[in-house]
Protein backbone atom coordinates (compact mmCIF):
# COMPACT_ATOMS: atom_id res chain seq x y z
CA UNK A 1 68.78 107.91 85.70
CA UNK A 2 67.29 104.65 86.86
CA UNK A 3 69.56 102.73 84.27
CA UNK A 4 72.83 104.09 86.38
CA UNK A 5 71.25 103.32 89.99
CA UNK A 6 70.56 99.71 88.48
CA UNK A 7 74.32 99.35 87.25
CA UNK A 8 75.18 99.25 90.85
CA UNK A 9 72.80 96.89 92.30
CA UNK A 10 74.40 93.57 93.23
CA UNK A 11 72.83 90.82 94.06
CA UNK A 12 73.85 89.26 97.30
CA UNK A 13 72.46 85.53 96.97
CA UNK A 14 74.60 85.25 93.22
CA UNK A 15 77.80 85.92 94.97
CA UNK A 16 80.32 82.90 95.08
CA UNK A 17 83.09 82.12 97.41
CA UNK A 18 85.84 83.90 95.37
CA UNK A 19 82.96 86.98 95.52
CA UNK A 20 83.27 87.08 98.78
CA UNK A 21 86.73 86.37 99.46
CA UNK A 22 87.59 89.37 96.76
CA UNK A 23 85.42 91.94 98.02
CA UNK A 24 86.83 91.10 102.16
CA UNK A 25 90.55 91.31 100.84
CA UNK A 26 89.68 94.75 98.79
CA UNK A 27 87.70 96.27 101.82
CA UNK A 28 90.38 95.23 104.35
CA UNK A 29 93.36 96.07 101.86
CA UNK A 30 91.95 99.94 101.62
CA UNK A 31 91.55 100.07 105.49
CA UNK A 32 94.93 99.45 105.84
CA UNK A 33 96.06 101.58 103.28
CA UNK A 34 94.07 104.36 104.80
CA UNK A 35 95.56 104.14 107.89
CA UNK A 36 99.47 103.53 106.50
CA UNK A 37 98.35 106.82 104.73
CA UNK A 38 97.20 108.72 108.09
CA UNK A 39 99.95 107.28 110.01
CA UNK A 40 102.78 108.49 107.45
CA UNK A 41 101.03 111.95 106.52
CA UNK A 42 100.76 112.89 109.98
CA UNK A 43 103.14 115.80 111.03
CA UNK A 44 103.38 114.37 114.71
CA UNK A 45 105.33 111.01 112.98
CA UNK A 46 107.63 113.40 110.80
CA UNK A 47 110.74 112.94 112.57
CA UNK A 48 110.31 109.22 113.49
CA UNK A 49 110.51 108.72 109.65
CA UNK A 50 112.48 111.52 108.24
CA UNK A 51 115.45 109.54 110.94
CA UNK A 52 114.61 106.58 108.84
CA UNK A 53 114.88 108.12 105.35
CA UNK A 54 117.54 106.43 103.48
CA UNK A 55 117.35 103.18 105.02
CA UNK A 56 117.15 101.69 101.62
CA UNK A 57 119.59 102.87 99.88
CA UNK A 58 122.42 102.65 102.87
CA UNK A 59 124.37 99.73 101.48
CA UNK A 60 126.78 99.58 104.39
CA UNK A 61 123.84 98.87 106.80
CA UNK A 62 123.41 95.00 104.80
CA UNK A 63 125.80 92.32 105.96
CA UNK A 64 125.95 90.36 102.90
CA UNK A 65 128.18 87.78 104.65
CA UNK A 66 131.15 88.52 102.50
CA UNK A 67 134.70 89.02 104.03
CA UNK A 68 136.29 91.91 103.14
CA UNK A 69 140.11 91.28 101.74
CA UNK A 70 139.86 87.71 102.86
């Protein structure tokens, strides 16, 4: 059992810039997925985003810029 408990020790004084910098953007990247996750699972925001649905596939809501007939 101590072999597991030892596979996740790290060693804070070995860590390098990039360490650091990956292990802020993970931590702060599942934060904010947590709370995109609350925020769209919650059944008081249901109708805000049901209204909001098929905003991707509504073509006619995208000006293009293109003239129709001319």
């Amino acid at each position: 059992m101590s072999s597991f408990i030892e596979h996740f020790q790290t060693d804070w004084e070995a860590m390098t810039t990039s360490d650091w910098v990956g292990l802020i953007m993970t931590v702060v990247t599942f934060i904010l997925m947590v709370g995109v996750y609350f925020y769209a699972l919650r059944p008081k925001n249901r109708d805000k985003l049901e209204k909001n649905r098929f905003i991707p596939m509504d073509d006619d809501a995208i000006d293009s810029g293109e003239k129709n007939g001319g």
